[in-house]
Protein backbone atom coordinates (compact mmCIF):
# COMPACT_ATOMS: atom_id res chain seq x y z
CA UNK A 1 -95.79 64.37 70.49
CA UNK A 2 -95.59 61.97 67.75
CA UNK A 3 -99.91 62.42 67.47
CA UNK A 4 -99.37 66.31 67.41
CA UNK A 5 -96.30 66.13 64.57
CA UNK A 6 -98.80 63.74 62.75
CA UNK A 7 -101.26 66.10 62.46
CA UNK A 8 -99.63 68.98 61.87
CA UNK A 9 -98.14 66.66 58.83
CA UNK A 10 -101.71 66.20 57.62
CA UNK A 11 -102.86 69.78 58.10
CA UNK A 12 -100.08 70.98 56.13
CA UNK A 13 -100.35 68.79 53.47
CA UNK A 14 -103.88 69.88 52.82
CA UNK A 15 -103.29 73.23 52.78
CA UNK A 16 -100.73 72.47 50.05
CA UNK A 17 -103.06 70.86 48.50
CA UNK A 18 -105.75 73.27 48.63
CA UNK A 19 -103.56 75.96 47.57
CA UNK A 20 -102.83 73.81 44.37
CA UNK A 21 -106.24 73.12 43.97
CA UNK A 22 -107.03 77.14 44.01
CA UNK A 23 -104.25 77.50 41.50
CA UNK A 24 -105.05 74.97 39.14
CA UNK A 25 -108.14 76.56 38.28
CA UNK A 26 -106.89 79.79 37.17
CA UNK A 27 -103.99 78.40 35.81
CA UNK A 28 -105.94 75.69 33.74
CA UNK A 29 -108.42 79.45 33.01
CA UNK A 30 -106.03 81.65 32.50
CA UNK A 31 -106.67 84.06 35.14
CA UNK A 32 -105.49 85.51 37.89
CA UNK A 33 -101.99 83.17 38.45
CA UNK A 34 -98.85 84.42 37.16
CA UNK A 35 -97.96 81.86 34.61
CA UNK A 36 -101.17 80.14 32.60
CA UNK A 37 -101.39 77.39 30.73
CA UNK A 38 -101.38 79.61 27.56
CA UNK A 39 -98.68 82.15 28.74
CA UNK A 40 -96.57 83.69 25.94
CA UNK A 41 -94.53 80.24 23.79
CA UNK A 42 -91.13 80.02 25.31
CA UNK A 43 -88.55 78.32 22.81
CA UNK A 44 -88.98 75.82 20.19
CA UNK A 45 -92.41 74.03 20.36
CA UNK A 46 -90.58 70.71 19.59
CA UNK A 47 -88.80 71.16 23.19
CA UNK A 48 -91.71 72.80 25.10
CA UNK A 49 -93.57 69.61 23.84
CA UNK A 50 -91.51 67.28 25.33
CA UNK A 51 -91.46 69.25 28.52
CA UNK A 52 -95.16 69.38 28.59
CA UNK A 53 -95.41 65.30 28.06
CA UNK A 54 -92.91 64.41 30.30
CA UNK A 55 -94.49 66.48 32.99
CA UNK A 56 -97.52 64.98 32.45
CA UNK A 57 -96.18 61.75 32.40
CA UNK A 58 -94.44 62.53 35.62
CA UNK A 59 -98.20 62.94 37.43
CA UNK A 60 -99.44 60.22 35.73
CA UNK A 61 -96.94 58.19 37.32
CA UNK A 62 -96.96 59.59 40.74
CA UNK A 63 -101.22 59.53 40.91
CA UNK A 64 -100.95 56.03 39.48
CA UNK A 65 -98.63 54.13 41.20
CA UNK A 66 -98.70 55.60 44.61
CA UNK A 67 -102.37 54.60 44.63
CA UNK A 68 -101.82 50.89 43.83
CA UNK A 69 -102.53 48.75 47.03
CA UNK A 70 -99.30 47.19 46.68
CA UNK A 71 -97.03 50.39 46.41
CA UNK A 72 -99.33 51.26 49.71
CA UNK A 73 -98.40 48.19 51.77
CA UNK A 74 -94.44 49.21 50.81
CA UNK A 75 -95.28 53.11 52.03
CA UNK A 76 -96.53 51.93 55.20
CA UNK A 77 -93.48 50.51 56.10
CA UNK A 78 -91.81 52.98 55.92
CA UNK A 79 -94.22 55.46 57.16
CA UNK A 80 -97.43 55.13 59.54
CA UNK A 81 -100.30 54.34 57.74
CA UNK A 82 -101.86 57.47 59.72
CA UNK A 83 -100.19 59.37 57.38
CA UNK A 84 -100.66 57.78 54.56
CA UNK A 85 -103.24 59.34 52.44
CA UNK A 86 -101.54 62.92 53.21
CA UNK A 87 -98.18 61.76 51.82
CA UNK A 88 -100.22 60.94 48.96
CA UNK A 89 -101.69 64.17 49.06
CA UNK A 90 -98.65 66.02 49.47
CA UNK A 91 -96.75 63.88 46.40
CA UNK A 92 -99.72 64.83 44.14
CA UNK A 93 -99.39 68.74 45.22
CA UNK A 94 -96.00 68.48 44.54
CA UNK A 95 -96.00 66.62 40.81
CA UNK A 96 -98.95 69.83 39.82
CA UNK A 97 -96.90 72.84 41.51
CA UNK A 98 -93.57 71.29 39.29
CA UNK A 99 -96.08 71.15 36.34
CA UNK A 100 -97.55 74.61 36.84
CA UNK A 101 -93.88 75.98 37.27
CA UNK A 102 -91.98 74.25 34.18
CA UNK A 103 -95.16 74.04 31.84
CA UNK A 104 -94.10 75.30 28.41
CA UNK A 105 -97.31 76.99 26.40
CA UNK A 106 -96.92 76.22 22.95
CA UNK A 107 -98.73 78.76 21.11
CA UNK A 108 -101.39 78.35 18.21
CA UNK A 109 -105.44 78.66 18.78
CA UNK A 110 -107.46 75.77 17.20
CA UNK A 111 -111.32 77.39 17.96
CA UNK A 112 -111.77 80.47 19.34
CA UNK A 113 -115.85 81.18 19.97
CA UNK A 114 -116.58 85.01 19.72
CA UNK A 115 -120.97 84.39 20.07
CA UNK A 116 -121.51 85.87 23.82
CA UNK A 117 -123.69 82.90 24.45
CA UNK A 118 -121.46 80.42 23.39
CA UNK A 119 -118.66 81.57 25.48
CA UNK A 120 -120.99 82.24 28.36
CA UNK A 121 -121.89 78.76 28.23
CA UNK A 122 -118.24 77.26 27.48
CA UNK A 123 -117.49 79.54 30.89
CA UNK A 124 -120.33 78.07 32.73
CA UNK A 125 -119.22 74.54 31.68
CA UNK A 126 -115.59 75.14 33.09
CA UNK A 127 -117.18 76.75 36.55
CA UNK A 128 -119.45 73.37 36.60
CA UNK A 129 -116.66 71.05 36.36
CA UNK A 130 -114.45 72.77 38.97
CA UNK A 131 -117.83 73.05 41.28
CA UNK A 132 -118.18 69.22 40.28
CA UNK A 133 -115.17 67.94 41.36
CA UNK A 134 -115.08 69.88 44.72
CA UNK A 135 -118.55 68.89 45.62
CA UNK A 136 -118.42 65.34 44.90
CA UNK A 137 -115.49 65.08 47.21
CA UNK A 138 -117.65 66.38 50.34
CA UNK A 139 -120.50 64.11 48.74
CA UNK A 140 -118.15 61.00 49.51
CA UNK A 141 -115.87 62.16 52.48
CA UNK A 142 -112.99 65.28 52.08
CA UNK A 143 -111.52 64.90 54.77
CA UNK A 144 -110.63 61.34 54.59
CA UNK A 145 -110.08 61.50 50.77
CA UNK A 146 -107.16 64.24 51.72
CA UNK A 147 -106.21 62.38 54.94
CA UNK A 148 -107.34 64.73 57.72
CA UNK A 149 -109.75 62.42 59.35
CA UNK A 150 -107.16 59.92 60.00
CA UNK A 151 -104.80 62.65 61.45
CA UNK A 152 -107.61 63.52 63.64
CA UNK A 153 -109.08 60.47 65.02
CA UNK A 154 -104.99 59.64 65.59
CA UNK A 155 -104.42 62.88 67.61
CA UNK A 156 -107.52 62.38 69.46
CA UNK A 157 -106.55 58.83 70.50
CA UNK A 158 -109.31 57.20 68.33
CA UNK A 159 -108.54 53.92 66.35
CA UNK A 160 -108.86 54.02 62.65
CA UNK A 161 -111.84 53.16 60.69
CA UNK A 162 -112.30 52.12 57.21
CA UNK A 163 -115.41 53.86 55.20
CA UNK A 164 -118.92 51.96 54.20
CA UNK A 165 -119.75 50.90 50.92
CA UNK A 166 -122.03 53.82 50.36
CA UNK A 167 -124.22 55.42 47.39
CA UNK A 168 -123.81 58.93 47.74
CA UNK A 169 -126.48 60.43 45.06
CA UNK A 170 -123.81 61.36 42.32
CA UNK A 171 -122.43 58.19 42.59
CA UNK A 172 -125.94 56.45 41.60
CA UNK A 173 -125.66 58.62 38.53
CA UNK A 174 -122.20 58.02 36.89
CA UNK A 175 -119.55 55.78 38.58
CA UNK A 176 -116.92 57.98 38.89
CA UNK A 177 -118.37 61.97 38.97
CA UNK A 178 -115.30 63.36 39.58
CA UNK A 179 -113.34 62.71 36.24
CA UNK A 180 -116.71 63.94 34.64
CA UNK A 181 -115.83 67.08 36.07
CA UNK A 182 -112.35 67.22 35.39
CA UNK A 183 -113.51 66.44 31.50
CA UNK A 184 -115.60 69.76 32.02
CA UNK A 185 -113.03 71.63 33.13
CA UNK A 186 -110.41 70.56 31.07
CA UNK A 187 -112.71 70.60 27.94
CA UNK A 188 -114.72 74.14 28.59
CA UNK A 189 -113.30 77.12 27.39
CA UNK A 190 -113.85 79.34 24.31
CA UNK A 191 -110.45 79.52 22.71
CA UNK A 192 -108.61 76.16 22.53
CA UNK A 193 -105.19 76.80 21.64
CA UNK A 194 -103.19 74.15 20.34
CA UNK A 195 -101.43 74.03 24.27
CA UNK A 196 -104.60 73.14 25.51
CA UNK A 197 -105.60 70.88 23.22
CA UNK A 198 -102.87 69.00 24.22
CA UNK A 199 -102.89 68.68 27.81
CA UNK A 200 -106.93 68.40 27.13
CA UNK A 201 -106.19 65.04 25.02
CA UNK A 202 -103.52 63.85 27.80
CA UNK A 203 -105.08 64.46 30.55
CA UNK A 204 -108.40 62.46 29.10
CA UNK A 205 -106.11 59.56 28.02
CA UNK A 206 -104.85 59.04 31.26
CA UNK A 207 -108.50 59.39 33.35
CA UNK A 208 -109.77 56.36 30.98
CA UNK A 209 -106.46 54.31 31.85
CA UNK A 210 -106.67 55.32 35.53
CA UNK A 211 -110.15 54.44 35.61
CA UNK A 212 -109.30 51.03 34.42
CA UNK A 213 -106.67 50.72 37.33
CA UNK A 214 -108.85 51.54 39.73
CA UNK A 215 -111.99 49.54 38.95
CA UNK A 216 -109.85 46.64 38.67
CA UNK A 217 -108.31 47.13 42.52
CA UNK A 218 -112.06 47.77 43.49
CA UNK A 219 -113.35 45.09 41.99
CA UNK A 220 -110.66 42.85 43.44
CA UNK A 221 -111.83 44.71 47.68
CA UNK A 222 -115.33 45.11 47.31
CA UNK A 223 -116.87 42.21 46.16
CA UNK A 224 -120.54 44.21 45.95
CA UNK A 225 -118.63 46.77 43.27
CA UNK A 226 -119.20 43.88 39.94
CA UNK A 227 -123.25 44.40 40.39
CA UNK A 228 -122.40 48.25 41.04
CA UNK A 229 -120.18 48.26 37.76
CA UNK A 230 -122.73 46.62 35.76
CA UNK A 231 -125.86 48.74 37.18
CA UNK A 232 -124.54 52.45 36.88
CA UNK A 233 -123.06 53.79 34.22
CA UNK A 234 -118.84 54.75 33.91
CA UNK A 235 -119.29 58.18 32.77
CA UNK A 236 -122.51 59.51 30.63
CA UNK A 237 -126.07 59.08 32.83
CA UNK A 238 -128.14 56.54 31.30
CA UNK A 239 -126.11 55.33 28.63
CA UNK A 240 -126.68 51.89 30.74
CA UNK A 241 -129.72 50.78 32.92
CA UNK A 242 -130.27 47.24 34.88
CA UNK A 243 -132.11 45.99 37.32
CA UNK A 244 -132.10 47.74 40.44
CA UNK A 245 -130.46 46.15 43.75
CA UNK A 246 -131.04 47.32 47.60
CA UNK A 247 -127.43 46.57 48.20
CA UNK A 248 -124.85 48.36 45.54
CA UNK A 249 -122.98 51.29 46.07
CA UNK A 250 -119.64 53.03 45.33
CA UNK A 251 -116.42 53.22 47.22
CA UNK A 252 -116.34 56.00 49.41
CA UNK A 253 -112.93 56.80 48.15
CA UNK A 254 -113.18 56.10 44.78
């Protein structure tokens, strides 16, 4: 019972997820979802800014700490580390839906592009970062990234296994593909309001300190990741080159 209740915990949590996911990019586009990003400015911009920050500040936190080895070893005594990764999951879904449903737009356009081909590109550039982000997840491993292969190999009796250090193609590219993408889709889109611009600059500040975070907890587990850091560029292809090595990789969960 206790394998079935754990799975059905992981299942759900990635369908929460994926449902947030689906939402994000429509309400990061402006299409489709009830309430955008740049919905109609509710109440003085002074207060909706605050709102905006502190909501922001609130993911931050949650992604952020809740991914810090030591917060993990706490978590796990509390819950089974089988279940781990989707309580992540499911914290992460629930910081974005709180977001999407007390977001305050604050009105005022900085650029808006009318030249077809410049919004037809801008468009393309938001559908590539999306696409970017989704793919590289399946290019390291989805399911364990969002905690279904540990539900699985639990409810099938299997024990758990860590990942490889592996170098999926993207990842001999750019060391971490999947904030590129985010910067695309955050970035891309023909009429910047001042709203945007905002949670554009916020949401860039924190994906350079998280990065930082991050690298230093890898480079503390994987001893191979300080010749991987120093061989493959952070974010821009071939903004640094070295010497090549048979044995460097990235994370599979970075």
């Amino acid at each position: 019972m206790s394998r079935i209740l754990a799975f059905l915990y992981g299942v759900v949590s990635y369908a929460i997820f994926f449902a947030t996911f689906l939402y994000a990019i429509g309400f990061v586009g402006n299409f489709v979802v009830p309430k955008s990003m740049d919905s109609p400015a509710e109440g003085p911009w002074q207060v909706a800014l605050a709102i905006n920050a502190g909501l922001l500040a609130l993911f931050a936190l949650q992604h952020s700490i809740m991914a810090r080895p030591a917060f993990k070893r706490v978590l796990t005594r509390v819950v089974s580390p089988v279940i781990e990764r989707s309580t992540y999951v499911l914290a992460s879904s629930l910081a974005l839906i709180v977001l999407f449903w007390q977001w305050r737009p604050l009105g005022g356009v900085v650029w808006s592009v009318e030249n077809d081909i410049g919004v037809a590109l801008l468009y393309a550039g938001f559908a590539f970062g999306w696409g970017l982000v989704l793919v590289t997840t399946f290019v390291i491993n989805h399911f364990d990234l969002f905690g279904l292969r540990q539900v699985w190999r639990h409810l099938r009796g299997e024990p758990q296994q860590g990942l490889k250090f592996v170098t999926p193609v993207l990842y001999r590219i750019v060391r971490h593909p999947l904030y590129v993408g985010w910067f695309f889709a955050f970035w891309c889109t023909p009429t910047m309001t001042v709203t945007h611009l905002f949670f554009a600059i916020m949401t860039t500040a924190y994906i350079l300190i998280a990065i930082q975070l991050e690298e230093r907890d890898l480079m503390h587990e994987l001893p191979e990741y300080a010749e991987y850091r120093r061989r493959v560029p952070m974010l821009i292809p071939f903004l640094r080159r070295g010497a090549s090595s048979s044995r460097t990789g990235a994370p599979a969960r970075t």
